[in-house]
Each structure stands twice: as structure tokens, then as C-alpha cells.
C-alpha atoms as a PDB file:
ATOM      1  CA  UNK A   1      -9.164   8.830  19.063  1.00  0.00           C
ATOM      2  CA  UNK A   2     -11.941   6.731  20.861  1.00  0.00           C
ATOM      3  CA  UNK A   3     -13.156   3.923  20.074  1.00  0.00           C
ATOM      4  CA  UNK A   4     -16.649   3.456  18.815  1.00  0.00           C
ATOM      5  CA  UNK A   5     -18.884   0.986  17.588  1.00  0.00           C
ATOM      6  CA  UNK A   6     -19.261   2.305  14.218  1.00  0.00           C
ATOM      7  CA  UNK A   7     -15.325   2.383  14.018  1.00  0.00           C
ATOM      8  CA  UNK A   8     -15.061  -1.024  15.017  1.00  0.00           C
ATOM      9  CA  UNK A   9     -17.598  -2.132  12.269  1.00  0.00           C
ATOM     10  CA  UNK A  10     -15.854  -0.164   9.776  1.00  0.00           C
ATOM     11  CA  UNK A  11     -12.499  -1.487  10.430  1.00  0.00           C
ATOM     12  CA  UNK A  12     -13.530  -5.106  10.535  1.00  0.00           C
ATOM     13  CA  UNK A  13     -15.536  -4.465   7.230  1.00  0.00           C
ATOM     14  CA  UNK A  14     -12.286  -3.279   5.522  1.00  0.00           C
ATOM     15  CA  UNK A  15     -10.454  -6.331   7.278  1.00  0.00           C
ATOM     16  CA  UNK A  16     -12.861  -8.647   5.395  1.00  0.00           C
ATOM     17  CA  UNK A  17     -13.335  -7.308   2.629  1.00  0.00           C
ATOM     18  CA  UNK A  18      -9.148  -7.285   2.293  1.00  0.00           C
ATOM     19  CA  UNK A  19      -8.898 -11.249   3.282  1.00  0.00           C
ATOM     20  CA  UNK A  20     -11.792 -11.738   0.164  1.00  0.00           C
ATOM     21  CA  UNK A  21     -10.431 -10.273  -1.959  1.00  0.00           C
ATOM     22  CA  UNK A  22      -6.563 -12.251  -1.073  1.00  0.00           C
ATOM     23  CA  UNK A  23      -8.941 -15.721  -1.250  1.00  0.00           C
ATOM     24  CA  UNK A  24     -10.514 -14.636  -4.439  1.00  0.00           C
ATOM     25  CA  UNK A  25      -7.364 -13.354  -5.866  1.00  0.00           C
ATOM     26  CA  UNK A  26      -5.612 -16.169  -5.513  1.00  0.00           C
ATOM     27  CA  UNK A  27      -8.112 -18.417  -6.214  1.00  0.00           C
ATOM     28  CA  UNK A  28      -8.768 -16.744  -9.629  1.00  0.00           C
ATOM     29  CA  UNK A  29      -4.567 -16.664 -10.695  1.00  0.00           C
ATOM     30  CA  UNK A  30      -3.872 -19.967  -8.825  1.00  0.00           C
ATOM     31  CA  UNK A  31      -6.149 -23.091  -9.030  1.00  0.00           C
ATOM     32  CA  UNK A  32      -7.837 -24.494 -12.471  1.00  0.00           C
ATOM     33  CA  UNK A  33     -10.088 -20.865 -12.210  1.00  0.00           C
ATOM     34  CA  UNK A  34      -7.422 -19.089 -13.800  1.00  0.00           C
ATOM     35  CA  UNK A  35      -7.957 -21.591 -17.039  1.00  0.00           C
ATOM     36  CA  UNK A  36     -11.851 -22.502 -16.306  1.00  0.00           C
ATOM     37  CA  UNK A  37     -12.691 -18.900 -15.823  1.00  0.00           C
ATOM     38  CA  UNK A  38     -10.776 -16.015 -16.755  1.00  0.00           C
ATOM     39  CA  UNK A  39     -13.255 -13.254 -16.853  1.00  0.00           C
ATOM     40  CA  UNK A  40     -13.085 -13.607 -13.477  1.00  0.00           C
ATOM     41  CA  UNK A  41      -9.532 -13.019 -13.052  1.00  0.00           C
ATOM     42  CA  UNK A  42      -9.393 -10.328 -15.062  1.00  0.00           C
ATOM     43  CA  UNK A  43     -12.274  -8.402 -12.588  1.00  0.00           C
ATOM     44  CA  UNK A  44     -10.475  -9.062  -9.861  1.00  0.00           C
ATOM     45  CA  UNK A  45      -7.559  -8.095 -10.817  1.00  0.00           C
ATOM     46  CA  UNK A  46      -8.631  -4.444 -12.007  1.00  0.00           C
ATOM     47  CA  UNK A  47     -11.003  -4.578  -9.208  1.00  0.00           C
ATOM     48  CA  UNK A  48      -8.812  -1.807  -7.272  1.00  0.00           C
ATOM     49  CA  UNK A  49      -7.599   0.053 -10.243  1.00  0.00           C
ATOM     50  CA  UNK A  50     -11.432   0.666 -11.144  1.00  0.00           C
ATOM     51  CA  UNK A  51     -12.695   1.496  -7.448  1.00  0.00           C
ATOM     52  CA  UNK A  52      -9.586   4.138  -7.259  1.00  0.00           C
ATOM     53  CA  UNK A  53     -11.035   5.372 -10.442  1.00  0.00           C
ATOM     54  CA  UNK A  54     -14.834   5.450  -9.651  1.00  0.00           C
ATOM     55  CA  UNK A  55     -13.847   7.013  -5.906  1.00  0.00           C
ATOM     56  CA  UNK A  56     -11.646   9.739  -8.172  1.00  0.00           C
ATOM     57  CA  UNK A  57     -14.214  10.180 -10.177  1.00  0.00           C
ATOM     58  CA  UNK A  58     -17.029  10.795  -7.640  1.00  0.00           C
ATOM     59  CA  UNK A  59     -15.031  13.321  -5.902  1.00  0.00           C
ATOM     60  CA  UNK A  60     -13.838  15.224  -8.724  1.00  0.00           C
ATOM     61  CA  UNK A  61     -14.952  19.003  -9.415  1.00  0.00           C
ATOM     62  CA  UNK A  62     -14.827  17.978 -12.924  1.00  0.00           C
ATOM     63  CA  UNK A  63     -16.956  15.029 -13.380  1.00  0.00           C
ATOM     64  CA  UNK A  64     -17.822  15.273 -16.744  1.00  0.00           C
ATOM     65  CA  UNK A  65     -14.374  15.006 -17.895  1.00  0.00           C
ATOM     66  CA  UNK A  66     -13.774  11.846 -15.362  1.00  0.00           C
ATOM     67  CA  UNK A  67     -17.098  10.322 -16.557  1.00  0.00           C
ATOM     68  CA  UNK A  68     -15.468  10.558 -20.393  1.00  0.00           C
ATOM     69  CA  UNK A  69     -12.416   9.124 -19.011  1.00  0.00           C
ATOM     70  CA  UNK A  70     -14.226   6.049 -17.657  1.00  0.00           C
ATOM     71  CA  UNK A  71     -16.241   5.424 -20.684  1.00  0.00           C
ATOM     72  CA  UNK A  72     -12.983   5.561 -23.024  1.00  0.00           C
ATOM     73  CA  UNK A  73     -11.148   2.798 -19.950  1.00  0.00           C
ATOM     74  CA  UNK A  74     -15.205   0.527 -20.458  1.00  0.00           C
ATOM     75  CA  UNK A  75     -14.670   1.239 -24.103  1.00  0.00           C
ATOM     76  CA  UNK A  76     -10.725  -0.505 -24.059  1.00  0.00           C
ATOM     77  CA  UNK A  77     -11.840  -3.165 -21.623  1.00  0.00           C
ATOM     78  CA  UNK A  78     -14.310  -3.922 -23.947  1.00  0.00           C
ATOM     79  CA  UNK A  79     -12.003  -3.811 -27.081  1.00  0.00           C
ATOM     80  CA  UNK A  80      -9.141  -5.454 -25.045  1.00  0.00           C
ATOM     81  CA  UNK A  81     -10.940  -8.758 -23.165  1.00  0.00           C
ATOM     82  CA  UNK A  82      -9.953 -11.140 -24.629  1.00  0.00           C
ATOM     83  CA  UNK A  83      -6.321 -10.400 -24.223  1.00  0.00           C
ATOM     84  CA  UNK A  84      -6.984  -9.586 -20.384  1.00  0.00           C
ATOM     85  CA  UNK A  85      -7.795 -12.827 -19.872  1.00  0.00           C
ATOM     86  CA  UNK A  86      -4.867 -14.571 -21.254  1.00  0.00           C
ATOM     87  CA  UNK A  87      -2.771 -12.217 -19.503  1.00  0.00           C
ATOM     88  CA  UNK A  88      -4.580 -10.910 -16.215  1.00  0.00           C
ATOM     89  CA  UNK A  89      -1.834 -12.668 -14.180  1.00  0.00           C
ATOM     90  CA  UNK A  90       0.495  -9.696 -15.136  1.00  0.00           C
ATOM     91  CA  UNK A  91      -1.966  -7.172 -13.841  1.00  0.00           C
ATOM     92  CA  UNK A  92      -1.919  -9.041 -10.782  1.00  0.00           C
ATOM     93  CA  UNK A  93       2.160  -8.823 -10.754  1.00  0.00           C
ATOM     94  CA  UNK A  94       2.392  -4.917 -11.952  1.00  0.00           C
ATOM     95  CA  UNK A  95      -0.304  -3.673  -9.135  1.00  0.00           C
ATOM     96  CA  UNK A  96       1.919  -6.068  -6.647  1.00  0.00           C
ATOM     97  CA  UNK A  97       5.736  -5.467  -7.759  1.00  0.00           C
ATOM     98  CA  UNK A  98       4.454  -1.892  -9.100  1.00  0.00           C
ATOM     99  CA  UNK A  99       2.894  -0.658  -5.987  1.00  0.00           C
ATOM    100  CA  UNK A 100       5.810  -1.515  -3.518  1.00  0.00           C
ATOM    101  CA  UNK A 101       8.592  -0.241  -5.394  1.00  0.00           C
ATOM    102  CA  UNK A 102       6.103   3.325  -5.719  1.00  0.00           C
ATOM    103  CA  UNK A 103       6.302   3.027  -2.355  1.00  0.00           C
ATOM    104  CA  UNK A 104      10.321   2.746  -1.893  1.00  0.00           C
ATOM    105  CA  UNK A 105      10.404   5.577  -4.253  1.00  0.00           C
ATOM    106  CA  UNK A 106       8.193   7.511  -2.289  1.00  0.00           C
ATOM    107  CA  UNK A 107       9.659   7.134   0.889  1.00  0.00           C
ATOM    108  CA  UNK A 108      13.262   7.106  -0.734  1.00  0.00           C
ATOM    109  CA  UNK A 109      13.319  10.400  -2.187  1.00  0.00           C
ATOM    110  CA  UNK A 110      12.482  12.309   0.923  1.00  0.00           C
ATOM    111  CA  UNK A 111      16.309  11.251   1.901  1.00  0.00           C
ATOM    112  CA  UNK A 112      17.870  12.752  -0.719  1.00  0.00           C
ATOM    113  CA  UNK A 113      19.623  15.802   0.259  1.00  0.00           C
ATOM    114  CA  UNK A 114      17.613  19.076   2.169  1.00  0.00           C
ATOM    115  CA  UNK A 115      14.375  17.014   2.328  1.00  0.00           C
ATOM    116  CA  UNK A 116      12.716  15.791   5.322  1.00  0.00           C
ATOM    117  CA  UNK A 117      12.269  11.950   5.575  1.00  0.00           C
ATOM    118  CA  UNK A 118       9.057  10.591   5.527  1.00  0.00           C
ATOM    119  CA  UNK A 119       9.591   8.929   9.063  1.00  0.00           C
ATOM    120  CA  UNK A 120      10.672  12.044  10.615  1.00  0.00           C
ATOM    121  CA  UNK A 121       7.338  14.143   9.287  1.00  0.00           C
ATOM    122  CA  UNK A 122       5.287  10.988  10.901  1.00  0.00           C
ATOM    123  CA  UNK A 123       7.248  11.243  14.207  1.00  0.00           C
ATOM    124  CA  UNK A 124       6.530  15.127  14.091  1.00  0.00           C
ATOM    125  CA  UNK A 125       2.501  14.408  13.689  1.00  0.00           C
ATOM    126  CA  UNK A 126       2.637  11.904  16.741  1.00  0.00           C
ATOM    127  CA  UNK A 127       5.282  13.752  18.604  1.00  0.00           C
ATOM    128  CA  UNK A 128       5.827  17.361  18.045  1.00  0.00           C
ATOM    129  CA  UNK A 129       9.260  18.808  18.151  1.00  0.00           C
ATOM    130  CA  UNK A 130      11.757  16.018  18.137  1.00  0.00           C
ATOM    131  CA  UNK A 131      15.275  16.229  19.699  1.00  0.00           C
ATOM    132  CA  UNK A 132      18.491  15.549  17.310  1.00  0.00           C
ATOM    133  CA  UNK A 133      18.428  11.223  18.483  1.00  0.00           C
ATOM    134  CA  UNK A 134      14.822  11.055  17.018  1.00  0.00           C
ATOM    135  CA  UNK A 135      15.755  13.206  13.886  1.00  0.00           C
ATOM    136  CA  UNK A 136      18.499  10.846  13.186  1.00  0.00           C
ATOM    137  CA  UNK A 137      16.597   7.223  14.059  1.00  0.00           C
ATOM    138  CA  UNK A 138      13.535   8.685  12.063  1.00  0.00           C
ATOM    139  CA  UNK A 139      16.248   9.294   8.947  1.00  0.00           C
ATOM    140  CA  UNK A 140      17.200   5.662   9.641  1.00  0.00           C
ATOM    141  CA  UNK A 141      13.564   3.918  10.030  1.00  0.00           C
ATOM    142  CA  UNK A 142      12.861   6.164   6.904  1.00  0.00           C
ATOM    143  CA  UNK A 143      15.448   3.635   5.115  1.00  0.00           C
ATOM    144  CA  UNK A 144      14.700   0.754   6.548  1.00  0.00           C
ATOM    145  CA  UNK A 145      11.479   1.182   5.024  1.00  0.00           C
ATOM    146  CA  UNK A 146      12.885   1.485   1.486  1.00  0.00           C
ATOM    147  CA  UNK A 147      14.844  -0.753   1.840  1.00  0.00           C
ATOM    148  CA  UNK A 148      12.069  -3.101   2.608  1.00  0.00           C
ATOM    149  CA  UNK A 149       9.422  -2.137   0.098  1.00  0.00           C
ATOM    150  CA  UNK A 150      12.223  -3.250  -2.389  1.00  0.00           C
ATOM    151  CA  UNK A 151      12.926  -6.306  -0.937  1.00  0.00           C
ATOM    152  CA  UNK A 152       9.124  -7.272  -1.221  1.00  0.00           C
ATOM    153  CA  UNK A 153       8.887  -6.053  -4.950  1.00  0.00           C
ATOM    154  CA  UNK A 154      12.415  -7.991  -5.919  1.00  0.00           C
ATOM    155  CA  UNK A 155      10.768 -10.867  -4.187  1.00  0.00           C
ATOM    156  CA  UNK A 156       7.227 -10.304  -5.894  1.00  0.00           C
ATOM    157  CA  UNK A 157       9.370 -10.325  -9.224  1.00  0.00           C
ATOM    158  CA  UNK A 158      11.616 -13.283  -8.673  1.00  0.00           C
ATOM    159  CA  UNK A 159       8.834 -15.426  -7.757  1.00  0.00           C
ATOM    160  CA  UNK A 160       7.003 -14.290 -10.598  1.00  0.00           C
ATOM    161  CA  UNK A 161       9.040 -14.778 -12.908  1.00  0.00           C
ATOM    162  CA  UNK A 162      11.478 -17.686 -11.624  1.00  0.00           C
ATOM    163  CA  UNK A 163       8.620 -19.817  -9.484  1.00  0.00           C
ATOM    164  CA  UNK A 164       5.101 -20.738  -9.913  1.00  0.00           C
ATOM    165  CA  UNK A 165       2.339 -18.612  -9.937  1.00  0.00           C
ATOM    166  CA  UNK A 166       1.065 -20.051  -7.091  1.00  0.00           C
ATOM    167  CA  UNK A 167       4.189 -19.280  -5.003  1.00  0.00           C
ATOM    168  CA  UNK A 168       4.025 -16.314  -6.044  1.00  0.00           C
ATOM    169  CA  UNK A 169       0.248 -16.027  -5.306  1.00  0.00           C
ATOM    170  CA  UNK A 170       0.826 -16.884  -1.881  1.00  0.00           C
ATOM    171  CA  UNK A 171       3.032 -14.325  -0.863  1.00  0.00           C
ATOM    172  CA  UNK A 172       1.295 -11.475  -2.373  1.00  0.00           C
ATOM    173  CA  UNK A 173      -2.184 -12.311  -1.300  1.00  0.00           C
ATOM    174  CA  UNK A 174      -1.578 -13.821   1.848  1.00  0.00           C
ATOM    175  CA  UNK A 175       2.087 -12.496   3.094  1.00  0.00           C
ATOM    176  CA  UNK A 176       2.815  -9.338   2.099  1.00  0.00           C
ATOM    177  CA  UNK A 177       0.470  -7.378   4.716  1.00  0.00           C
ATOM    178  CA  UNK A 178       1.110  -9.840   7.613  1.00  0.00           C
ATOM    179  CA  UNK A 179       5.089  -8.701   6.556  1.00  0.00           C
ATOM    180  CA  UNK A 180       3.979  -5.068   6.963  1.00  0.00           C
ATOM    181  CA  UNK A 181       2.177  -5.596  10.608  1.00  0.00           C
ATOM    182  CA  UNK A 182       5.399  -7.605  11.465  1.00  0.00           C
ATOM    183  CA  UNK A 183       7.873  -4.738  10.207  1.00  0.00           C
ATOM    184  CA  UNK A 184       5.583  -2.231  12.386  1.00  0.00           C
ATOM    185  CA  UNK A 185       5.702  -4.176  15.615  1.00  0.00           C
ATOM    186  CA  UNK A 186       9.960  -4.557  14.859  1.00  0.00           C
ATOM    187  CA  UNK A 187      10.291  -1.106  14.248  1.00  0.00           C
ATOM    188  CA  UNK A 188       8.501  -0.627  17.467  1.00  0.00           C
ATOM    189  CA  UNK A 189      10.500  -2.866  19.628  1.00  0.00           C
ATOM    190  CA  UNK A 190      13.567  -1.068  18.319  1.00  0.00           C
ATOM    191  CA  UNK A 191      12.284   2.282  18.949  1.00  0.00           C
ATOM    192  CA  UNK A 192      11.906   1.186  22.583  1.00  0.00           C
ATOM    193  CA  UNK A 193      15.395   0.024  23.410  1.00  0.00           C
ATOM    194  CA  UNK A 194      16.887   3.142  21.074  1.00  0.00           C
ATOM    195  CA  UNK A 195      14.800   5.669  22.187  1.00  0.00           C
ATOM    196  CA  UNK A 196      13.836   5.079  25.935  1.00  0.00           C
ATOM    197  CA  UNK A 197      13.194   8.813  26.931  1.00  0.00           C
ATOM    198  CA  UNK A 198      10.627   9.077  24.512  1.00  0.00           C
ATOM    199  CA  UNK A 199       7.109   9.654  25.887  1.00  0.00           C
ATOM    200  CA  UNK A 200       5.254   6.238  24.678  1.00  0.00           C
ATOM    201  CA  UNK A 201       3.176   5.985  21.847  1.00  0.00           C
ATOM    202  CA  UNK A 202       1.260   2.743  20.185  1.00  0.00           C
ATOM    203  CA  UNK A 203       1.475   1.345  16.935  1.00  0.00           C
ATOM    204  CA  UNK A 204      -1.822   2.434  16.087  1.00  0.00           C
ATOM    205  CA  UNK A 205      -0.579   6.111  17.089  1.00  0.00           C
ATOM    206  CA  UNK A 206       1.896   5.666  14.621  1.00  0.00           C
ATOM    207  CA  UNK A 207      -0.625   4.035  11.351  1.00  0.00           C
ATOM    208  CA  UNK A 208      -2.796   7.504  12.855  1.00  0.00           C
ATOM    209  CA  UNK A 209      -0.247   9.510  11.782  1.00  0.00           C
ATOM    210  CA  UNK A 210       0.730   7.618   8.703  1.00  0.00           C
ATOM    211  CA  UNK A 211      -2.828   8.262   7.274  1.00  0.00           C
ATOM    212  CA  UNK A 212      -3.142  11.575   8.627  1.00  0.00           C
ATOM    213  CA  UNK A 213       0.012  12.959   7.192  1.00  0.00           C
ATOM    214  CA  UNK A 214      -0.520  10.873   3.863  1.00  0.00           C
ATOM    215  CA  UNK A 215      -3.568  12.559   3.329  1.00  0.00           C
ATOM    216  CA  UNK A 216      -2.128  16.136   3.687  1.00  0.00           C
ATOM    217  CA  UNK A 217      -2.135  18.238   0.049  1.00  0.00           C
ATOM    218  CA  UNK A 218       1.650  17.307  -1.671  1.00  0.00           C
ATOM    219  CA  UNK A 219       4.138  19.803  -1.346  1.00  0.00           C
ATOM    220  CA  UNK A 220       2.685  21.660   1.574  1.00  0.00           C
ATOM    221  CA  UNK A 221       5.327  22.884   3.881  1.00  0.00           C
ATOM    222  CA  UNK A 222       6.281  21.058   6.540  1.00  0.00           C
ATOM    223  CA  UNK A 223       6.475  22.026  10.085  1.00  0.00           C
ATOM    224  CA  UNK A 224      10.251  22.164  10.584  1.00  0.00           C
ATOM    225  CA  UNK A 225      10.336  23.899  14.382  1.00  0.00           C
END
């Protein structure tokens, strides 16, 4: 895929507008904002709960029934404020803790048995046919990746619940992707010394497939060769 101007824009957008909404999160659940000002922690913290649902929305064949859906969600926010904002720190921790351990479940249950793993279907995208090594290191990265989503949502949840909110602020606004770009690049170096007849491929070939392969319809068949 080349590389155009438009791309780079785009990509840089979505890199800012990710390290705003970190500063603002944490700003809003962490510093005298979170007492001075809790309307605002409460709209950032359904910020991406309510742009999922406006984007499902806007795409959906049926919009009238998604446009009733959103006025009955404005109608509890409405009803429901004032709670939100003595307890929007716990929407913070359930889209956090929530969303990684979705993720180790997602990527964990393609290992149970007669499935492929997740790892091996992205290697396929990127690779084609793989030989019986890659099958088995893609069954193993596949686990290392559960094994690592959990360890960021049983860290998420300790420091929740056993630190201050402000630790725990810290490492999911500001640590938890630069963990992800370092578990990437490890993977990576791995996959070089483990699998050194493999034709190269970059990271970024690698996050291609990820999206391209996420996006496929659910339960399509897979391409077994």
C-alpha cells in the first residue's frame, strides 16, 4: 500500500486525536477536574461508546430503529447524570479492564480445539500458505497475545482497585498502547530469529492484515489451503 499524503494526514489526525483524548481523560479522572467538573468526565468517558454508536447508527439499513435506540440511551443519560458523575471513573475502568479481557477472549477462543488461531489467519493474509513451523509459532504468538491482554486488564483492575486513580490513570491513558507497539516490535524480533526462512514482512504488513482480516464478515470460512 503506498503512501500518500492524504494517508499521512489521516493517520496523524487519528494519532492526535488518540493522545487528546489520553490528556483529557486523565485530566478529567485524575487532577481536582474530576471533583471541580464532572460533567466533563462523564463525556469523556462515554465519548467512544457514543461515537461507536452514532458510526453504527449511520451505517445501519435500519436507521429508524437505531435512531429510537439513541433517543432511549439521550433519554437514560438524561435520567441517569447525576449518578454518572459521581461514578464516571468506573466507566473509565469497565471500557479499559472490559475491552482487553474482550480481547483475550477473542483471540483465546480461536485455540480451543479444531479452530484456527487468530495469529495463524493474520499470517495467512500477509503470507499465503504457511509451512507446519509457521502454523505452530502462529498457534504460539496467538497465546502470547492472550496471555497479554490479561495481564493488562488484571493490571488495569489491581490498580484500580488497590492504587490511586491516578496510577491507574496513567497506565491506561498513557501506557497501555505504547505496551501494544512494544509487544509488536518483540513479537517481531522473535519471529526473525525463529523463523529465518520466512520471506520478510514489516510490522505495518502485519497491523495491514490485522485490520484487514478484522474487518472480514464473522464466521466466514477461512482459507485453510
Amino acid at each position: 500500500m503506498s503512501v500518500t499524503p492524504g494517508r499521512v494526514v489521516r493517520w496523524v489526525g487519528m494519532a492526535a486525536a488518540g493522545v487528546a483524548y489520553s490528556v483529557l481523560a486523565h485530566y478529567s479522572a485524575a487532577t481536582s477536574a474530576a471533583t471541580t467538573c464532572p460533567s466533563l468526565g462523564v463525556a469523556v468517558s462515554l465519548a467512544p461508546s457514543l461515537a461507536i454508536l452514532l458510526g453504527l447508527t449511520w451505517r445501519s439499513p435500519a436507521k429508524p430503529a437505531m435512531l429510537l435506540l439513541c433517543a432511549v440511551v439521550a433519554g437514560l443519560l438524561w435520567g441517569y447524570w447525576g449518578a454518572l458523575e459521581e461514578n464516571f471513573s468506573w466507566v473509565y475502568f469497565l471500557q479499559h479492564a472490559g475491552t482487553y479481557a474482550m480481547l483475550a477472549a477473542v483471540f483465546g477462543v480461536t485455540l480451543a480445539g479444531g479452530r484456527q488461531p487468530l495469529c495463524t489467519r493474520f499470517a495467512e493474509a500477509v503470507h499465503g500458505s504457511l509451512t507446519p513451523e509457521e502454523v505452530r509459532y502462529s498457534r504460539q504468538v496467538t497465546l502470547a497475545w492472550v496471555l497479554f491482554f490479561l495481564a493488562v486488564s488484571l493490571v488495569s483492575s489491581a490498580l484500580f482497585f488497590f492504587s490511586s486513580i491516578g496510577m491507574w490513570s496513567i497506565f491506561a491513558n498513557f501506557l497501555s498502547f505504547p505496551l501494544i507497539v512494544l509487544m509488536f516490535v518483540a513479537e517481531y524480533g522473535v519471529r526473525q530469529r525463529t523463523l529465518r526462512h520466512q520471506k520478510k514482512h514489516s510490522i505495518m504488513d502485519g497491523m495491514r492484515a490485522y485490520w484487514k482480516t478484522a474487518a472480514a464478515r464473522p464466521g466466514a470460512p477461512s482459507d485453510t489451503r
